[in-house]
Protein backbone atom coordinates (compact mmCIF):
# COMPACT_ATOMS: atom_id res chain seq x y z
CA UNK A 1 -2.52 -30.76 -28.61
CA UNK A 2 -5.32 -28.57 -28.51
CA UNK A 3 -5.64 -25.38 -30.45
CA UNK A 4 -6.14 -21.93 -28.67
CA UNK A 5 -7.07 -19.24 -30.07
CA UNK A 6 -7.02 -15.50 -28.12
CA UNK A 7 -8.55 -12.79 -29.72
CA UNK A 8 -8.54 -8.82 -29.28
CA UNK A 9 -5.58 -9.27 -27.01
CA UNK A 10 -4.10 -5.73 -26.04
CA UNK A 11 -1.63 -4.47 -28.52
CA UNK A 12 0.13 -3.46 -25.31
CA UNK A 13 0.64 -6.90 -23.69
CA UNK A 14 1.04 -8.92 -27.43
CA UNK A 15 4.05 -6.59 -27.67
CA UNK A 16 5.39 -7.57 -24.11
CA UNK A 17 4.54 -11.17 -25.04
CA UNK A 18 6.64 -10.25 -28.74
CA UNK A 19 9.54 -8.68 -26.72
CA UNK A 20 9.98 -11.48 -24.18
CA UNK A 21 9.97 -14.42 -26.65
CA UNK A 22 12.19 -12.76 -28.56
CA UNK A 23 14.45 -12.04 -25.54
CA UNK A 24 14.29 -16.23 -25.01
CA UNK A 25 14.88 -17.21 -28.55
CA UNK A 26 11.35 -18.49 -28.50
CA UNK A 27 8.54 -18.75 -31.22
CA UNK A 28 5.67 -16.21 -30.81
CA UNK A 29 3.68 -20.02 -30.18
CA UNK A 30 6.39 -21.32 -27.48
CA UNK A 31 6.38 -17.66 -25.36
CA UNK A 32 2.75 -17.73 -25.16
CA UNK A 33 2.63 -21.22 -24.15
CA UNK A 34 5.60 -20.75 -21.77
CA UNK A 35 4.07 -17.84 -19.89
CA UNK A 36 0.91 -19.23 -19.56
CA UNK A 37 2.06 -22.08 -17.91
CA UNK A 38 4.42 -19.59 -15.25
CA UNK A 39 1.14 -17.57 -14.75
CA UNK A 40 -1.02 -20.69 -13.84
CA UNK A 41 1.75 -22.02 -11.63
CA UNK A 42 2.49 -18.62 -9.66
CA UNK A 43 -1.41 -18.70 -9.96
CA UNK A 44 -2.23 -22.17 -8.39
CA UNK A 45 0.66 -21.48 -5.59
CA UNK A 46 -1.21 -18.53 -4.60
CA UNK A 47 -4.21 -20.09 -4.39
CA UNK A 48 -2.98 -22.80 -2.39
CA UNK A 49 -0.91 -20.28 -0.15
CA UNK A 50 0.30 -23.19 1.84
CA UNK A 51 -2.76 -25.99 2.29
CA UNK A 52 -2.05 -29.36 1.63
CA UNK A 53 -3.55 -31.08 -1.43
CA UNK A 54 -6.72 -32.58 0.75
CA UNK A 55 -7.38 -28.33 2.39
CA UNK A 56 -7.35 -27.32 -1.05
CA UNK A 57 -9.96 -29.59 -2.03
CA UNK A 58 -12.39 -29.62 1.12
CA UNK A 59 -11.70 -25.75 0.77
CA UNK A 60 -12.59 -25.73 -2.98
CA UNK A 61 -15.72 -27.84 -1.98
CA UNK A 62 -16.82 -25.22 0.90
CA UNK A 63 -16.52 -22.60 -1.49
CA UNK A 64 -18.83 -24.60 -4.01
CA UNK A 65 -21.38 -25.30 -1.51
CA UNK A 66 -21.28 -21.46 -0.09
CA UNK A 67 -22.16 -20.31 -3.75
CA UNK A 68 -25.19 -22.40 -3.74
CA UNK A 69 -26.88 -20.62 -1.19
CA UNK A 70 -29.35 -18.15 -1.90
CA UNK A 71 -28.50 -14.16 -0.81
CA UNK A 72 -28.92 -12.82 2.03
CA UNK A 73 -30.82 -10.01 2.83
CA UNK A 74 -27.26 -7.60 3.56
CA UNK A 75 -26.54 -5.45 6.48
């Protein structure tokens, strides 16, 4: 597995991250893991919001191609 390192995390959220691992009998290592797994899941549902795997990607690709264009002049 791949090593991750996080550094200056808030002293606020490492002690949420503290407090829930030790409310789930996890490691320090396993809560971190854990939640950031939940957060990309709640994450990728979001972004999905309901499109089927091929919207998502002809979406992701419009998106792509809209960010190569050069700005406009505005309003």
């Amino acid at each position: 597995m791949t090593d991750l390192v996080l550094r200056d995390i808030d002293p606020i959220l490492s002690e949420r991250i503290r407090r829930v691992a030790q409310a789930r009998g996890w490691s320090p290592d396993e809560a971190v893991l854990r939640l950031l797994e939940q957060g990309l899941f709640a994450s990728e549902e979001e972004v999905r919001g309901g499109f089927e795997n091929m919207e998502v990607g002809a979406l992701s690709d419009a998106i792509a191609a809209l960010k190569l264009l050069p700005a406009g002049k505005g309003f």
